[in-house]
N, C-alpha and C. Protein backbone atom coordinates (compact mmCIF):
# COMPACT_ATOMS: atom_id res chain seq x y z
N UNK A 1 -13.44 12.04 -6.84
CA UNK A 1 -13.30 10.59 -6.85
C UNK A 1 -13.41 10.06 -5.43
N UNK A 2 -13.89 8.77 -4.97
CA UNK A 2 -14.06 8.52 -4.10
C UNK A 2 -13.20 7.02 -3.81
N UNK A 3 -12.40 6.94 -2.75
CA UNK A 3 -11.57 5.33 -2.62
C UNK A 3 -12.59 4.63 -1.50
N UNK A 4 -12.55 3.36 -1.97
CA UNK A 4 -13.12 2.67 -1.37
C UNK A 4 -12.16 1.69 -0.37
N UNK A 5 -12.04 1.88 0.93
CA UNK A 5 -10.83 1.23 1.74
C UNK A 5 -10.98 0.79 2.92
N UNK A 6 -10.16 -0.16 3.66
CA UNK A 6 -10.78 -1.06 4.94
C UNK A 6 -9.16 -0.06 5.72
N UNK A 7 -9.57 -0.32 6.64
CA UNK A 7 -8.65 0.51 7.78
C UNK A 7 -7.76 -0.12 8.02
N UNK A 8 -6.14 0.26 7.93
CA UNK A 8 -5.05 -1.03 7.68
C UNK A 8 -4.75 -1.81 6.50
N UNK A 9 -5.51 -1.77 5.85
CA UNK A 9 -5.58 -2.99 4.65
C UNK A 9 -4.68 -2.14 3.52
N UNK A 10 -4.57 -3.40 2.75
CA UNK A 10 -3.64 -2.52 1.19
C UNK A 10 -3.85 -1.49 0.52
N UNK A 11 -5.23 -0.73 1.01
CA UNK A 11 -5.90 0.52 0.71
C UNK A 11 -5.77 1.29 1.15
N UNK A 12 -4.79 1.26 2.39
CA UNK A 12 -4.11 2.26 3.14
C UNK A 12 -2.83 2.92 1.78
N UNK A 13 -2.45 2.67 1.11
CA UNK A 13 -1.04 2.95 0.12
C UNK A 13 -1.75 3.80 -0.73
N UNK A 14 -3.39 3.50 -1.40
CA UNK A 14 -3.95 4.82 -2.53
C UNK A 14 -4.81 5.80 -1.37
N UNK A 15 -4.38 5.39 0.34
CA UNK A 15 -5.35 6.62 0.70
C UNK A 15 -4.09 7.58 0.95
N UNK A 16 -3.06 7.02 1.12
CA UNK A 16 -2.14 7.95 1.43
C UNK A 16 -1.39 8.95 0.22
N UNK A 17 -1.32 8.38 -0.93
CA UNK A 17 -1.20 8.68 -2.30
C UNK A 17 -2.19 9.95 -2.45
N UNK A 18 -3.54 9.59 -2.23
CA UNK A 18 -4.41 10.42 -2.85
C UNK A 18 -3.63 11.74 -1.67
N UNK A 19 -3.87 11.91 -0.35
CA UNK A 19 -3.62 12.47 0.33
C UNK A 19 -1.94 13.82 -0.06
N UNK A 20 -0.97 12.64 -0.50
CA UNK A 20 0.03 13.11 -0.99
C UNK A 20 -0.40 13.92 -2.08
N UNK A 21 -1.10 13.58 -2.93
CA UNK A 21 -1.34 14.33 -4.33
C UNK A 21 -1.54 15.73 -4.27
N UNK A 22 -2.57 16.02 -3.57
CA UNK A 22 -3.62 17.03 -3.14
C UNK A 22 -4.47 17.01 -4.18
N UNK A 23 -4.93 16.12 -4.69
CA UNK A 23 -6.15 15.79 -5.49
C UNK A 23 -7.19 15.98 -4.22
N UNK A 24 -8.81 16.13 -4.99
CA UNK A 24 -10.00 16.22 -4.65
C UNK A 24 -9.97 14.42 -4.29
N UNK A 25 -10.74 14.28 -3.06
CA UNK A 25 -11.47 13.14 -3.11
C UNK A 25 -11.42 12.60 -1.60
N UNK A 26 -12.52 11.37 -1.53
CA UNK A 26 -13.39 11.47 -0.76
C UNK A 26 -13.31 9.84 -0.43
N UNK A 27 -13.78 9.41 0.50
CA UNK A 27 -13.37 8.27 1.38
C UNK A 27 -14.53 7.35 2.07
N UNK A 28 -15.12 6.46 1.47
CA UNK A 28 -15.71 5.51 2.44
C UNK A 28 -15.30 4.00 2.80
N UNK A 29 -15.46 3.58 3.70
CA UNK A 29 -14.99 2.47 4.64
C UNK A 29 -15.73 1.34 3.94
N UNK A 30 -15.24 -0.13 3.81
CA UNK A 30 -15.73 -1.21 3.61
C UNK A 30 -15.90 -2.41 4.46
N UNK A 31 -17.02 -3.16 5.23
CA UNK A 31 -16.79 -4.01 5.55
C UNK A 31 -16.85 -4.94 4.87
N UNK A 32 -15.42 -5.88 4.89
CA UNK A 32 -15.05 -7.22 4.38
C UNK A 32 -15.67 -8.28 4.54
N UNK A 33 -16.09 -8.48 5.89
CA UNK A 33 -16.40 -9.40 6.00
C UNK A 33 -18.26 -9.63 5.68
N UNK A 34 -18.90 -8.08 5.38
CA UNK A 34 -20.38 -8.48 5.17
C UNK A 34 -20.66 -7.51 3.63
N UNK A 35 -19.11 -7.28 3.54
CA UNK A 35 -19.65 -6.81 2.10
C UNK A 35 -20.12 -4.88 1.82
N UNK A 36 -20.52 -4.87 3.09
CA UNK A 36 -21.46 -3.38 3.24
C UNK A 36 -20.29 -2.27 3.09
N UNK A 37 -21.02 -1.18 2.55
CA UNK A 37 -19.98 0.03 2.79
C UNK A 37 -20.37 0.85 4.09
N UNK A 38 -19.72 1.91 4.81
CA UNK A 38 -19.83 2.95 5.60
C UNK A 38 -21.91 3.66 5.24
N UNK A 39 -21.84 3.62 3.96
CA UNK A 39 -23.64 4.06 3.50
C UNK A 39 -24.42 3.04 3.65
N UNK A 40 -23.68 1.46 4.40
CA UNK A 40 -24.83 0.28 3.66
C UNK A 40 -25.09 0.07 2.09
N UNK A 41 -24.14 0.44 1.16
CA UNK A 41 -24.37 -0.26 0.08
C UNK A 41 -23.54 -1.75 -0.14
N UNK A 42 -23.86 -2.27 -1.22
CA UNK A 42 -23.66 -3.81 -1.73
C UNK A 42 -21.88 -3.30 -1.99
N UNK A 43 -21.37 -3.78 -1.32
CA UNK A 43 -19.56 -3.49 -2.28
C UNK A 43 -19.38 -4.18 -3.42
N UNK A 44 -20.14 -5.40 -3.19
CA UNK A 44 -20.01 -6.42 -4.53
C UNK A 44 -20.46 -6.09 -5.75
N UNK A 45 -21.48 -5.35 -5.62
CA UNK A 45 -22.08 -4.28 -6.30
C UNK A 45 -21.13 -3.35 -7.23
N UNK A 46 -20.64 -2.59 -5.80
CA UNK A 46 -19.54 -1.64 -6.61
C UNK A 46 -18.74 -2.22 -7.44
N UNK A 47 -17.73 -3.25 -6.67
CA UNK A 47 -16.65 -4.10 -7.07
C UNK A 47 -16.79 -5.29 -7.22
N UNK A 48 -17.19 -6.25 -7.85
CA UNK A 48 -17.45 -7.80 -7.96
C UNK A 48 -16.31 -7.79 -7.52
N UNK A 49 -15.21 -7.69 -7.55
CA UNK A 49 -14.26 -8.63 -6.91
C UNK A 49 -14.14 -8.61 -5.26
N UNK A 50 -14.59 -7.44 -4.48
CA UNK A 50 -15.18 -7.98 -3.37
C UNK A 50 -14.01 -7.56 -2.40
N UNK A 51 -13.24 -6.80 -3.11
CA UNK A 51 -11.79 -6.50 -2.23
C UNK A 51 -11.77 -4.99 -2.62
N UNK A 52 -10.31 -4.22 -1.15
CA UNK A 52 -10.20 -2.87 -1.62
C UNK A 52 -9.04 -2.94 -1.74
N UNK A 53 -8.40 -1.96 -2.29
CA UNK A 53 -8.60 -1.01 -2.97
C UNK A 53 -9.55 -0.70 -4.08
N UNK A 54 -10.58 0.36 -3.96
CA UNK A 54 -11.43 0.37 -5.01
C UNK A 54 -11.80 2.15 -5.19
N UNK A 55 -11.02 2.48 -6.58
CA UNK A 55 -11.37 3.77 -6.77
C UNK A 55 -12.30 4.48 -7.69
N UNK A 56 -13.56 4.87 -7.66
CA UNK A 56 -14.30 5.43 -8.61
C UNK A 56 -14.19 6.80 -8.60
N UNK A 57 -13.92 6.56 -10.34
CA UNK A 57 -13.52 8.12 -10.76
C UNK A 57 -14.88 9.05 -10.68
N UNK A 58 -14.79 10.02 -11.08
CA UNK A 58 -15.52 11.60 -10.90
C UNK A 58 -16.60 10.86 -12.42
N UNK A 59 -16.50 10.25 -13.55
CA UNK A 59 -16.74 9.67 -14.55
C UNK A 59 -17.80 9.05 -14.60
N UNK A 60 -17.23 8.06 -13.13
CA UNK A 60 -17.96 6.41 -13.34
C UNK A 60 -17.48 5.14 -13.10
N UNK A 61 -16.21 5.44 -13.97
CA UNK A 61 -15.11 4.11 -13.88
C UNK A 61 -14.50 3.76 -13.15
N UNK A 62 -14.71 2.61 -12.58
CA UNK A 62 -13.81 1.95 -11.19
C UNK A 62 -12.64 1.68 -11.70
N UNK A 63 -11.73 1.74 -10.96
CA UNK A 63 -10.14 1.70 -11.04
C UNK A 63 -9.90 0.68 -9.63
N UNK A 64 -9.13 -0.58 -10.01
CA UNK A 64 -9.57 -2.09 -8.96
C UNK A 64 -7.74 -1.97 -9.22
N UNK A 65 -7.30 -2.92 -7.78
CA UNK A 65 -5.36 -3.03 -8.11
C UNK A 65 -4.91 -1.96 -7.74
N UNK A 66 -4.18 -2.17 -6.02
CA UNK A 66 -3.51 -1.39 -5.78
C UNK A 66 -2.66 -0.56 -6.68
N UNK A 67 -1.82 -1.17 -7.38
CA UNK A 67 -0.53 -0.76 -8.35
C UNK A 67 -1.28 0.13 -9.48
N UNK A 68 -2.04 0.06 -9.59
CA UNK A 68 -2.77 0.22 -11.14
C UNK A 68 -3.61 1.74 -10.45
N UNK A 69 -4.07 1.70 -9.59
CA UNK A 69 -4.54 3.27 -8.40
C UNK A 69 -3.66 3.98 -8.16
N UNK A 70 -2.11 3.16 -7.41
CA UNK A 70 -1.39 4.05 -7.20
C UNK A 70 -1.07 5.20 -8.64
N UNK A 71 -0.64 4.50 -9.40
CA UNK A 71 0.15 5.10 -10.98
C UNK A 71 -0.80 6.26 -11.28
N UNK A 72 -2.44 5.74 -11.55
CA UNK A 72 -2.99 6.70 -11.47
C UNK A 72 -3.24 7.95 -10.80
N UNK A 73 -3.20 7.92 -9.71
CA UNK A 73 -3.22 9.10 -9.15
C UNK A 73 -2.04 9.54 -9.03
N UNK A 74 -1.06 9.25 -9.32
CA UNK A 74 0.50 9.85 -9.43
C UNK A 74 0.86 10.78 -10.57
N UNK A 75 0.17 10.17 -11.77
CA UNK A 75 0.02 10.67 -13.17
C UNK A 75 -0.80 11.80 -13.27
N UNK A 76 -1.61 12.00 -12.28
CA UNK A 76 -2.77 13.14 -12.26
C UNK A 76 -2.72 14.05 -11.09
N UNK A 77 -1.52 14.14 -10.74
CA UNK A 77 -0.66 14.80 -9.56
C UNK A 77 0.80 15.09 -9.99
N UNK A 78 1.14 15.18 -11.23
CA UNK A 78 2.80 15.51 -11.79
C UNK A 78 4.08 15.92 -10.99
N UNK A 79 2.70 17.31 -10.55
CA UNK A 79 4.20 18.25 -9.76
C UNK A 79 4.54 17.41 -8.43
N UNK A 80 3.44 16.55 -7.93
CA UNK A 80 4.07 16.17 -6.61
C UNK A 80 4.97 15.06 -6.63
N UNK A 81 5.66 14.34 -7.97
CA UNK A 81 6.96 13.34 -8.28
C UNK A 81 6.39 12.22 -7.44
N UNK A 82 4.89 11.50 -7.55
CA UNK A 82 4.79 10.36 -6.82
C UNK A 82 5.39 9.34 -7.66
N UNK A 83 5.60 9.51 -8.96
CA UNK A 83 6.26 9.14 -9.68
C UNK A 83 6.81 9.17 -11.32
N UNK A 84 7.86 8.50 -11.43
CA UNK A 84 8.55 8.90 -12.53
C UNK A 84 7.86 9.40 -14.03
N UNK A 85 7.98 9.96 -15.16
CA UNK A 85 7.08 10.48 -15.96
C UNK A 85 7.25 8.77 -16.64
N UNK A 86 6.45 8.74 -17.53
CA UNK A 86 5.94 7.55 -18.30
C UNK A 86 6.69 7.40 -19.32
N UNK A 87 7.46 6.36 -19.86
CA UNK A 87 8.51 5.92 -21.07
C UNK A 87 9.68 6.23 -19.83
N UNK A 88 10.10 6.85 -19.16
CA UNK A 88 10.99 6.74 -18.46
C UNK A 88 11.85 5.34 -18.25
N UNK A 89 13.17 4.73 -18.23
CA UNK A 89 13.61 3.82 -16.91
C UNK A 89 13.26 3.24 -15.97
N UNK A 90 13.28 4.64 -15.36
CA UNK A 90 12.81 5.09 -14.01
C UNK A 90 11.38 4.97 -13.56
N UNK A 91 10.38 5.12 -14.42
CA UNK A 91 9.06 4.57 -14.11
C UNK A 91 9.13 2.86 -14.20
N UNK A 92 9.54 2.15 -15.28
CA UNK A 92 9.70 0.98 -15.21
C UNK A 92 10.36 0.15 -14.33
N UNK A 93 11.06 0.98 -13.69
CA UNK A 93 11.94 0.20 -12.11
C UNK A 93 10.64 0.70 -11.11
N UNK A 94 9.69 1.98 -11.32
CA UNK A 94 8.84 1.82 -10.17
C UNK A 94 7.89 0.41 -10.02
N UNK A 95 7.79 0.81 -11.74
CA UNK A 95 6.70 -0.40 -11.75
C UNK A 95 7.42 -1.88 -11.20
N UNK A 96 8.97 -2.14 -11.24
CA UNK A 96 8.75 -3.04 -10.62
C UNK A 96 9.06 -2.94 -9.16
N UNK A 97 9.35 -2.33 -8.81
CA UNK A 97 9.26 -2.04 -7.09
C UNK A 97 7.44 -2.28 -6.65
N UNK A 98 6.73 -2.20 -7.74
CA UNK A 98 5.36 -2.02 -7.67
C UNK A 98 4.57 -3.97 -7.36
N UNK A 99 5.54 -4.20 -8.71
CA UNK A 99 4.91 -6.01 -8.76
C UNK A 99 6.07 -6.49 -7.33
N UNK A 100 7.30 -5.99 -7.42
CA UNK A 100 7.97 -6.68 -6.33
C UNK A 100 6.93 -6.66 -4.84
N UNK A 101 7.16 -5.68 -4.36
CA UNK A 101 5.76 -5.93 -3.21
C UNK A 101 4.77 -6.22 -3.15
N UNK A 102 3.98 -6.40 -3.87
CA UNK A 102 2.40 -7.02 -4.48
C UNK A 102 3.19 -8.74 -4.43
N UNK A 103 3.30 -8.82 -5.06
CA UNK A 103 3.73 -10.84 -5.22
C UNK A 103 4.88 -11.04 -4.22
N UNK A 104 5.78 -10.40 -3.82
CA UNK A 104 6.76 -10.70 -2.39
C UNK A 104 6.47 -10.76 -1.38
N UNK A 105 6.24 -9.54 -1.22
CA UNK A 105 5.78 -8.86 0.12
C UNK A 105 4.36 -8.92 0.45
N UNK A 106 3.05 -8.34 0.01
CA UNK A 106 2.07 -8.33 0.56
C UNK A 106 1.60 -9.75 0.44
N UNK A 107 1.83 -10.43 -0.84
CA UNK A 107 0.96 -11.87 -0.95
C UNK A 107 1.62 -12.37 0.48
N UNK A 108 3.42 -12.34 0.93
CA UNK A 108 3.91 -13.31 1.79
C UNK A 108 3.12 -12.98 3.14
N UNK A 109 2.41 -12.11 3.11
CA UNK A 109 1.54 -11.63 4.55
C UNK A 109 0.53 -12.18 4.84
N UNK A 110 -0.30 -12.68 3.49
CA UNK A 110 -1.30 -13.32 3.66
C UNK A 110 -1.96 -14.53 4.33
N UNK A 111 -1.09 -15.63 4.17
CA UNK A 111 -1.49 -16.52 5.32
C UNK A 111 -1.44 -16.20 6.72
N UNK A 112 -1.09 -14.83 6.92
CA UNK A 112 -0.93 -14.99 8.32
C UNK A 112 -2.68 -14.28 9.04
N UNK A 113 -3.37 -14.16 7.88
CA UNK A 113 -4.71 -13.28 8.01
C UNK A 113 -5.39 -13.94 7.62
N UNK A 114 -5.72 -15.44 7.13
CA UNK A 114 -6.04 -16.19 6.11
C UNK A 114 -6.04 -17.85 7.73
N UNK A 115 -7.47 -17.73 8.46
CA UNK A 115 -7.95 -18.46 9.63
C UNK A 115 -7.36 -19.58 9.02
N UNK A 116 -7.67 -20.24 7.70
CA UNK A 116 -7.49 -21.44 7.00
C UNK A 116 -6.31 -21.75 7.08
N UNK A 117 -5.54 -20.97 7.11
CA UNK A 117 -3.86 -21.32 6.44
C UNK A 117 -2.89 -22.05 7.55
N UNK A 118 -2.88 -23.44 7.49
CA UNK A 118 -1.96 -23.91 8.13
C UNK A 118 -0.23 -23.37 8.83
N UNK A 119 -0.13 -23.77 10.08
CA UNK A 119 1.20 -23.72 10.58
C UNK A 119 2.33 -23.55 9.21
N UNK A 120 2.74 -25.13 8.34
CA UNK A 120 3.71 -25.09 7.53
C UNK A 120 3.76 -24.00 6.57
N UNK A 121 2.02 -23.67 6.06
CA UNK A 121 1.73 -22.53 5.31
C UNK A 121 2.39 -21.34 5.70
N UNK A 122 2.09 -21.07 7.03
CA UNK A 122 2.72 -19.66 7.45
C UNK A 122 4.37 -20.05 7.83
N UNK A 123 4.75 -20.78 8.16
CA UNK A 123 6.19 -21.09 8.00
C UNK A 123 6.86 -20.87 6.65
N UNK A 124 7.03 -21.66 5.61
CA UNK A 124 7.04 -20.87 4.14
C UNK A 124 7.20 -19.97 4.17
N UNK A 125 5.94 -18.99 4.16
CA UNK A 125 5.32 -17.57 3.88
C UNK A 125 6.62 -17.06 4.72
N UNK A 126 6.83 -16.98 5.98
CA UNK A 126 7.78 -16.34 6.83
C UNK A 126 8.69 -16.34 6.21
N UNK A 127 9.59 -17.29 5.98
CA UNK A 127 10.58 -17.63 5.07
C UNK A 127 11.40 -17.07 4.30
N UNK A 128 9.94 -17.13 3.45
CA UNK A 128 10.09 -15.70 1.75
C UNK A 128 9.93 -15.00 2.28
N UNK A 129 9.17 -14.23 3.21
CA UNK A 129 8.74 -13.01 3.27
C UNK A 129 10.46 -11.92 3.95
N UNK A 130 11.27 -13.26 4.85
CA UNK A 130 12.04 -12.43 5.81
C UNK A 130 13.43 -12.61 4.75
N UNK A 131 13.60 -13.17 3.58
CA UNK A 131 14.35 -13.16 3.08
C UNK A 131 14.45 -11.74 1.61
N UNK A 132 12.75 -11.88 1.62
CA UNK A 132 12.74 -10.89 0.44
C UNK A 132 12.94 -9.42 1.29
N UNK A 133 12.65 -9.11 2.54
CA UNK A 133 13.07 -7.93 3.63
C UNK A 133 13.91 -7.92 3.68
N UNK A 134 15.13 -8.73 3.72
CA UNK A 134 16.56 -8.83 3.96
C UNK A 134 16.93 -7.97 2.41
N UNK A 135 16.31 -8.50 1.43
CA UNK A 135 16.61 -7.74 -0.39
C UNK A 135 16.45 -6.18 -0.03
N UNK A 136 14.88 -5.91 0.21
CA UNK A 136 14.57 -4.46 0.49
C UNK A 136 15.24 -4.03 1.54
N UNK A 137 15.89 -4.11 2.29
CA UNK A 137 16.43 -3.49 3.50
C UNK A 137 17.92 -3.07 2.72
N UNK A 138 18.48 -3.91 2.15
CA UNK A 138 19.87 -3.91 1.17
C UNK A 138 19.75 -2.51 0.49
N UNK A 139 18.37 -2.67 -0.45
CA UNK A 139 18.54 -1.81 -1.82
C UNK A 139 18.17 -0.66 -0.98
N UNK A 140 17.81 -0.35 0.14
CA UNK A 140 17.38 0.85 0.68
C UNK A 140 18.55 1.15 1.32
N UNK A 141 19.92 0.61 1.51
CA UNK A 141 20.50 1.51 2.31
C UNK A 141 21.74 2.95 1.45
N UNK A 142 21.43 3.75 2.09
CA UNK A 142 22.00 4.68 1.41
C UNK A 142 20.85 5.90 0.60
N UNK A 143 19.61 5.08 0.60
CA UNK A 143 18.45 6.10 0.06
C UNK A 143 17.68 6.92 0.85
N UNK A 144 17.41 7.33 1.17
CA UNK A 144 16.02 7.91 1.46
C UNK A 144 14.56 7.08 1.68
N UNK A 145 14.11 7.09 0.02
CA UNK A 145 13.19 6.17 -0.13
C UNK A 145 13.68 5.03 -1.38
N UNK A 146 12.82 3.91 -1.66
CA UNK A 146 13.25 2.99 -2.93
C UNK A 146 13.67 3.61 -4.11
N UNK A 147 13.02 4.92 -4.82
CA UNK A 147 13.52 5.58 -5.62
C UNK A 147 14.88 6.79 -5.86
N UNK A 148 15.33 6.48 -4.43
CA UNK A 148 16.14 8.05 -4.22
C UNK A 148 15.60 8.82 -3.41
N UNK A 149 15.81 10.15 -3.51
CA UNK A 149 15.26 11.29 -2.76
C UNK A 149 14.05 11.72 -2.72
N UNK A 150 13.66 11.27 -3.88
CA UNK A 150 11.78 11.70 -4.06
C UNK A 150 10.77 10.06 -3.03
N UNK A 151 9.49 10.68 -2.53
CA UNK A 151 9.03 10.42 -1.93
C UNK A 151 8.00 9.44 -2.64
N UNK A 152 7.39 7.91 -3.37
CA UNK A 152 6.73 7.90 -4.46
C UNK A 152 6.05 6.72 -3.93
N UNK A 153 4.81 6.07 -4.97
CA UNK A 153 3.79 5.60 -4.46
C UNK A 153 4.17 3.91 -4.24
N UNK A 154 5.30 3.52 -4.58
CA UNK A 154 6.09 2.59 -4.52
C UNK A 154 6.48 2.61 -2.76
N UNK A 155 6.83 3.69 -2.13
CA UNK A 155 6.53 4.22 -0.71
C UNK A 155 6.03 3.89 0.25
N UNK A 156 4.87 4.79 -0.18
CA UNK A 156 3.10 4.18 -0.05
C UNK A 156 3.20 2.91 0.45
N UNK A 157 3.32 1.70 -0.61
CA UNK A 157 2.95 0.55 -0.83
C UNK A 157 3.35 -0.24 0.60
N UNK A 158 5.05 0.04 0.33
CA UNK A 158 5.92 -0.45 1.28
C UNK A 158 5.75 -0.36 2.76
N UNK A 159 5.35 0.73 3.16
CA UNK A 159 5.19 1.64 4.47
C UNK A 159 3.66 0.86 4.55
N UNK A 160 2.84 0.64 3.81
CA UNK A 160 1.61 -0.08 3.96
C UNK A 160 2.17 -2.04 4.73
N UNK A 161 2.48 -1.98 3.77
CA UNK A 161 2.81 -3.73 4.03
C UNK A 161 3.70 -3.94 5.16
N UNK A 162 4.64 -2.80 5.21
CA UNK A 162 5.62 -3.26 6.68
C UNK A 162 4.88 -3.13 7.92
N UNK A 163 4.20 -2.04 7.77
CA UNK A 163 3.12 -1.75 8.75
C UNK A 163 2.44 -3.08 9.38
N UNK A 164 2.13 -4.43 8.61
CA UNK A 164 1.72 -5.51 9.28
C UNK A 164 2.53 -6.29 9.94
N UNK A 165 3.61 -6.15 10.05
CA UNK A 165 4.66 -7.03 10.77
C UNK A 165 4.41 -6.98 11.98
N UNK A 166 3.55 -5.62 12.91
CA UNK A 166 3.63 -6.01 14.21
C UNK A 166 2.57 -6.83 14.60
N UNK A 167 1.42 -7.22 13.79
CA UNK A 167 0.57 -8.02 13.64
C UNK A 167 0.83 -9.22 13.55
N UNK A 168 2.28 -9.92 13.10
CA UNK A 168 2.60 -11.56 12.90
C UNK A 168 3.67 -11.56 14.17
N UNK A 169 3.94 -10.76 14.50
CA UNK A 169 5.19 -10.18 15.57
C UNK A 169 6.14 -10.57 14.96
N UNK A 170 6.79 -9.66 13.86
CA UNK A 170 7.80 -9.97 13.03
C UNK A 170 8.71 -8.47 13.40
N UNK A 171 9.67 -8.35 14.09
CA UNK A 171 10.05 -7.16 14.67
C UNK A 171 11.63 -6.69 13.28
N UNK A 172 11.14 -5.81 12.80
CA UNK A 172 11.89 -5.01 12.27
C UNK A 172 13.11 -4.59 12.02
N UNK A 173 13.35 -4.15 13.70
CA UNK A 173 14.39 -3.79 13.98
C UNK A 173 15.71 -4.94 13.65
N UNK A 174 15.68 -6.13 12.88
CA UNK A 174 16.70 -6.54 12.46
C UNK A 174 17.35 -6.82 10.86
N UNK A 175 16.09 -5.50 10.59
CA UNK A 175 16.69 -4.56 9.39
C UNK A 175 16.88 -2.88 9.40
N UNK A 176 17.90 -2.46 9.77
CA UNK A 176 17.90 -1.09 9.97
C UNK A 176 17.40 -0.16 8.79
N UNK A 177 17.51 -0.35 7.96
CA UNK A 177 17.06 0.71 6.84
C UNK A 177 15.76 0.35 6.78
N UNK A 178 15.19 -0.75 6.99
CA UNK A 178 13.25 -0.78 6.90
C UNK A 178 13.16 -0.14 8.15
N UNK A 179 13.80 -0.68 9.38
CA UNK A 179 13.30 0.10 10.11
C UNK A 179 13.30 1.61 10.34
N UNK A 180 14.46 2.37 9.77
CA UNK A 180 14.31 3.81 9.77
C UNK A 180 13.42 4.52 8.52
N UNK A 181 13.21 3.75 7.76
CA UNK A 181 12.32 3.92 6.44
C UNK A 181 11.03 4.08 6.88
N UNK A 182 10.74 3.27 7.86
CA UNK A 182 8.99 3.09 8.43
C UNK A 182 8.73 4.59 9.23
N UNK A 183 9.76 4.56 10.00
CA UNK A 183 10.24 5.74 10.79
C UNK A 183 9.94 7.12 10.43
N UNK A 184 10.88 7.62 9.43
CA UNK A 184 10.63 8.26 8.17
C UNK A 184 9.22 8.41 7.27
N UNK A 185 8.65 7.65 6.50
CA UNK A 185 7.52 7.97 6.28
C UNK A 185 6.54 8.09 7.40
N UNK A 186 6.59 7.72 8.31
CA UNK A 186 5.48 8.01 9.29
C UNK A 186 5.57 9.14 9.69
N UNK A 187 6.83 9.57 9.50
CA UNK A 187 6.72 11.10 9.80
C UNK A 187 6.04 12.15 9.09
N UNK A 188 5.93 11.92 7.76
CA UNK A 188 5.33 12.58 6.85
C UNK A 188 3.63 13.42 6.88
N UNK A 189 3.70 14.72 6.68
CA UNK A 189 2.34 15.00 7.50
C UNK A 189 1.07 14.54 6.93
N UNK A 190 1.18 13.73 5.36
CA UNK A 190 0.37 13.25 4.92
C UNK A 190 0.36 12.10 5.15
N UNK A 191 0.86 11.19 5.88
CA UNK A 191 0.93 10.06 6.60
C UNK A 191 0.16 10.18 7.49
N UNK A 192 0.80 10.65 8.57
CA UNK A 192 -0.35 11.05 9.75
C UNK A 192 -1.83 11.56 9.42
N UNK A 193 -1.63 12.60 8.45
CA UNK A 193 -3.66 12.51 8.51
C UNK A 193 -4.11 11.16 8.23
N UNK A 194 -3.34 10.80 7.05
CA UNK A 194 -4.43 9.63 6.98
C UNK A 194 -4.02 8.45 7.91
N UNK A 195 -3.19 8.07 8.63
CA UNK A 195 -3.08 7.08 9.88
C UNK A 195 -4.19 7.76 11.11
N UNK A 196 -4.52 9.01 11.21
CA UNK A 196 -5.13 9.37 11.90
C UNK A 196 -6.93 9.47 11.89
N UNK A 197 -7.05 9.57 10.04
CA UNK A 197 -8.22 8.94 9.32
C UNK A 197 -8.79 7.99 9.77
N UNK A 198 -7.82 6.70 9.44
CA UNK A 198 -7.89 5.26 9.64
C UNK A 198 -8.30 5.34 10.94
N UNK A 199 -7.95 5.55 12.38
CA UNK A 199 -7.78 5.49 13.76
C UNK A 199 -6.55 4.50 13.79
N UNK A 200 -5.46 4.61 12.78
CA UNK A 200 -4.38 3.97 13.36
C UNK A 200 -3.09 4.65 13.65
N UNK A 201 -2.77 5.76 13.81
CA UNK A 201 -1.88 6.73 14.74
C UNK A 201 -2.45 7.23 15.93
């Protein structure tokens, strides 16, 4: 299978996933802004929707949505507990640790990448964004990771999106458990290859 991903971007969470898995698969770069892949093909092509995360299976079938990539390749990686088995609780609290950062967290990032988006816009956005960090910094203390002791693609996600804060200069350190959480997964040796992939370690 091959992910289709921009360096930094929300496609950083299924490259690190895949990486975690030890699944087969394979990696080309997208430019956003002209559309082209790393080969010069049409991305729009690949993906009409024109954004990455974008995973094509061994099959054929594109798999589009961070959340919806992560699960997958978690499900097709068992022994490595990226996450909970299916009918579970416990998968259904991933899944929402899954929509919680997708609509909290990563959307609240967006105006700040988004040329268009007014001052008040990104004021707001700050707002929610440092209040819903204040939530995740809470439910993380005392864990490890969001789920407990296991390491899972809910993780991923998180360690993806906090990762942009030094980009709005939103400094961390006045949440201790995000900040030792970031800490922590970066340590991870499947972190580092792929931060090192990217050229961002």
């Amino acid at each position: 299978m091959k992910l289709y991903f921009k360096p930094g971007a929300c496609s950083l969470s299924p490259h690190i996933a895949l990486e975690e898995s030890g699944l087969d698969y394979e990696t080309e770069s997208v430019d956003l802004k002209t559309k082209r892949t790393a080969q010069n093909e049409d991305f729009n092509v690949i993906n009409p929707k024109g954004y990455v995360p974008a995973l094509l299976l061994d099959d054929g079938v594109l798999l589009t949505e961070g959340p919806a990539i992560l699960q997958y390749i978690a499900d097709h990686a068992p022994g490595r507990k990226l996450a909970p088995a299916n009918g579970t609780i416990a998968r259904y609290q991933l899944q929402g640790w899954l929509n919680f950062i997708a609509t909290e967290l990563h959307k609240s990032f967006s105006p700040f990448f988004n040329p268009a988006a007014k001052d008040d816009w990104k004021a707001l956005a700050r707002a929610n964004l440092e209040r819903r960090l204040g939530y995740t910094d809470a439910q993380l203390a005392g864990k490890t990771y969001l789920m407990g002791d296991d390491f899972s693609v809910a993780d991923a996600y998180l360690f993806t999106v906090l990762s942009w804060a030094r980009y709005i200069q939103l400094d961390l350190a006045q949440w201790p458990h995000l900040s030792a959480f970031v800490a922590r997964v970066s340590e991870r040796p499947a972190v580092q290859a792929v931060l090192k992939t990217e050229s961002l370690g």
